[in-house]
Protein backbone atom coordinates (compact mmCIF):
# COMPACT_ATOMS: atom_id res chain seq x y z
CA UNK A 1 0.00 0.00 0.00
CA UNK A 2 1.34 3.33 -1.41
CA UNK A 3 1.18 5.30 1.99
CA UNK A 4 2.83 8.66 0.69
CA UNK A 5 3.90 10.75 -2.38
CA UNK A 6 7.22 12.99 -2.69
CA UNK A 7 7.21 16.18 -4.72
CA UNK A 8 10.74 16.90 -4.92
CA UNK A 9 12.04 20.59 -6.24
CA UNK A 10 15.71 21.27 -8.02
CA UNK A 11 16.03 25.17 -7.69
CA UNK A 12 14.63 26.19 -10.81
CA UNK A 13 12.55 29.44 -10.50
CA UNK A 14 9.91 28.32 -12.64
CA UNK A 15 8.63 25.46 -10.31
CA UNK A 16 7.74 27.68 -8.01
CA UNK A 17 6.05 30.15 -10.16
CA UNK A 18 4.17 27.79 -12.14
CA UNK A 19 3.38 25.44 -9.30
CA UNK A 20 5.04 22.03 -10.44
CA UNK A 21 7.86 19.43 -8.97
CA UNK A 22 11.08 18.30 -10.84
CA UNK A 23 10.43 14.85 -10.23
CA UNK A 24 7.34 12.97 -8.28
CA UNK A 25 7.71 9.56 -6.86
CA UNK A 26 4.71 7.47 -6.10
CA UNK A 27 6.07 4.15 -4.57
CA UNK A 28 8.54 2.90 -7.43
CA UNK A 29 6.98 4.98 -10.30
CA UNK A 30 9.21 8.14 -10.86
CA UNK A 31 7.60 10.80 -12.90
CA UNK A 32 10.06 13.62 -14.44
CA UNK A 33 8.80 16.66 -15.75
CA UNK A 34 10.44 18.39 -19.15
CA UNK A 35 13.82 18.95 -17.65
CA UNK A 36 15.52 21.50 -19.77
CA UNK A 37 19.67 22.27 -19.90
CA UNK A 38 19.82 24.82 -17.76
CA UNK A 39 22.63 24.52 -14.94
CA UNK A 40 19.78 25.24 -12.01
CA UNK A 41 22.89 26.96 -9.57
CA UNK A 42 24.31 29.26 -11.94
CA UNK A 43 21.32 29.62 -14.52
CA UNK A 44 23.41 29.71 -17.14
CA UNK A 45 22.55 27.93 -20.24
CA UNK A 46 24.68 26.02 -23.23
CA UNK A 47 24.89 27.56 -26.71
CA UNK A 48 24.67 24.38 -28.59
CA UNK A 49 22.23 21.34 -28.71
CA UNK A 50 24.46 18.80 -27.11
CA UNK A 51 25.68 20.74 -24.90
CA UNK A 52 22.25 21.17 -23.27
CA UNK A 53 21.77 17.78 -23.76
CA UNK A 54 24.26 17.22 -21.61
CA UNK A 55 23.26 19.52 -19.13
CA UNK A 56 19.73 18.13 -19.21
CA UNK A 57 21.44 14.18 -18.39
CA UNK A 58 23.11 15.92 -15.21
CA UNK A 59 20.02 17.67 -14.02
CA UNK A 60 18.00 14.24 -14.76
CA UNK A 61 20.85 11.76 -12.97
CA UNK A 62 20.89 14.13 -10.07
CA UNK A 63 17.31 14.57 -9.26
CA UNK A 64 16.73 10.15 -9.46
CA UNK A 65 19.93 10.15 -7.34
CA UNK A 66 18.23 11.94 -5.04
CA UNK A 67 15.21 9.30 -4.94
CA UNK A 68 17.16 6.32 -4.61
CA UNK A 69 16.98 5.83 -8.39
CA UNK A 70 19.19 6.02 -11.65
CA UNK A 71 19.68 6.42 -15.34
CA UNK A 72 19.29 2.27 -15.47
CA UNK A 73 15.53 2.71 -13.87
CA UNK A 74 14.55 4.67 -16.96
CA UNK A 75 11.43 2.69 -18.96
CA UNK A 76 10.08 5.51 -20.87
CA UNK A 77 11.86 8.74 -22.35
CA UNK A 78 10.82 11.64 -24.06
CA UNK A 79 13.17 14.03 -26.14
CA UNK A 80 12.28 17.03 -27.70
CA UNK A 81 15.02 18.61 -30.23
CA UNK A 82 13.46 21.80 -31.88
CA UNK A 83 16.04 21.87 -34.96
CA UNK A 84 16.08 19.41 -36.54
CA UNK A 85 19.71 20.14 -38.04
CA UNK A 86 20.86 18.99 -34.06
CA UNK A 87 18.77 15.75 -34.07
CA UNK A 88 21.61 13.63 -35.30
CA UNK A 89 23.98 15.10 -32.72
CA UNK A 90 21.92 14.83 -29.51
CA UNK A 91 20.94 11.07 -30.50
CA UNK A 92 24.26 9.86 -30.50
CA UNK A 93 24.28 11.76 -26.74
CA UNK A 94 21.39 9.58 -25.96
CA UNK A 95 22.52 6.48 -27.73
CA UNK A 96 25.43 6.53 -25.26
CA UNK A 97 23.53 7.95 -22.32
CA UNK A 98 21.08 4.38 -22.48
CA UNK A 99 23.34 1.96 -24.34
CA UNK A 100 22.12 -1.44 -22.19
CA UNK A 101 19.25 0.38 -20.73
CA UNK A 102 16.76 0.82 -24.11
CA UNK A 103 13.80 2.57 -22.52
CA UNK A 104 10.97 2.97 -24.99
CA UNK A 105 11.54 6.58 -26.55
CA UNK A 106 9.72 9.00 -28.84
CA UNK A 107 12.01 12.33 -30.42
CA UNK A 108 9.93 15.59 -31.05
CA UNK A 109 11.09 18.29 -33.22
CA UNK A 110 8.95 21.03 -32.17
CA UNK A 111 8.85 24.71 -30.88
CA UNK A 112 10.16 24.84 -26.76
CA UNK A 113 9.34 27.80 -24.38
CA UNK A 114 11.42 29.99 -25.81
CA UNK A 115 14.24 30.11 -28.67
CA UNK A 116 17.24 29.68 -26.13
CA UNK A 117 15.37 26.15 -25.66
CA UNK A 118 17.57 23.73 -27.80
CA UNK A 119 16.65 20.47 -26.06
CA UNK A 120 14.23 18.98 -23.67
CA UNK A 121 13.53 15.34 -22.06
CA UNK A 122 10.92 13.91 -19.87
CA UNK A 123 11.48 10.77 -18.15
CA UNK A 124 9.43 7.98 -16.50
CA UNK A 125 11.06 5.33 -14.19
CA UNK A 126 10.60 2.77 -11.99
CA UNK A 127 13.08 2.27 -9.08
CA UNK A 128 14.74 -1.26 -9.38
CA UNK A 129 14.20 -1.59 -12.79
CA UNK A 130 17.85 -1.62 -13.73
CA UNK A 131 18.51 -4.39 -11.42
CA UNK A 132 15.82 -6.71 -13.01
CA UNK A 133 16.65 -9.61 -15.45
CA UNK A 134 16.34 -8.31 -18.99
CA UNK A 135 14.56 -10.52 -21.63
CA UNK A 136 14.70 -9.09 -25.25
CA UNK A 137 12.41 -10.50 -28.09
CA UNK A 138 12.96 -9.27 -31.58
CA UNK A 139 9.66 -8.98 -33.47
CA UNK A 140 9.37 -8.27 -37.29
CA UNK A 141 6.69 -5.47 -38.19
């Protein structure tokens, strides 16, 4: 029996002022909200793509760290790439980034909150997952 929920907050002014949580756990689900590549201390943000990218991994290993939980937990992500020109770039980011982990996935090239926005993801996990046996089954479509 699921007997509480945690809302947890990473510093980013616009949780506050829009009235949402980084991450929220409800027993081993873990639900991540758009996590953008923004450094959350110094507010600065990456010129490039990739670089965001990168950012965004950091923000997104740190905030499951903080809930018991990891980049191997991940079951479901969500990246969203607003040029398409950085699309191949970024992927090979994420190729690495979940090489051995294969979450299901879905890549959006659409407009972000603002044009500084070069790269978002949204993440769902389940704590443990990583540490369950893996059973792959290749299906033709």
């Amino acid at each position: 029996m699921i007997t509480e929920i945690i809302k947890v907050k990473s510093g980013s002014i616009l949780e506050d002022k829009e009235s949402y949580s980084r991450v929220t756990v409800l027993g081993e689900w873990i639900f991540m909200s758009l996590t953008a590549g923004r450094d959350y201390k110094t507010r600065r943000m990456p010129e490039t793509a990739r670089a965001q990218a990168e950012q965004a991994f950091r923000n997104v290993e740190g905030a499951l760290a903080a809930v018991g939980s990891s980049l191997a937990d991940v079951i479901r992500s969500r990246v969203f790439i607003p040029r398409q020109e950085d699309v191949k770039d970024v992927m090979e980011l994420i190729g690495e980034k979940y090489r051995g982990i294969d979450p299901t996935s879905c890549v959006t090239c659409s407009p972000l909150g603002g044009p500084e926005y070069l790269f978002e993801i949204e993440i769902t996990a389940y704590r443990g997952a990583g540490s369950l046996e893996k059973k792959h089954i290749q299906i033709s479509l």
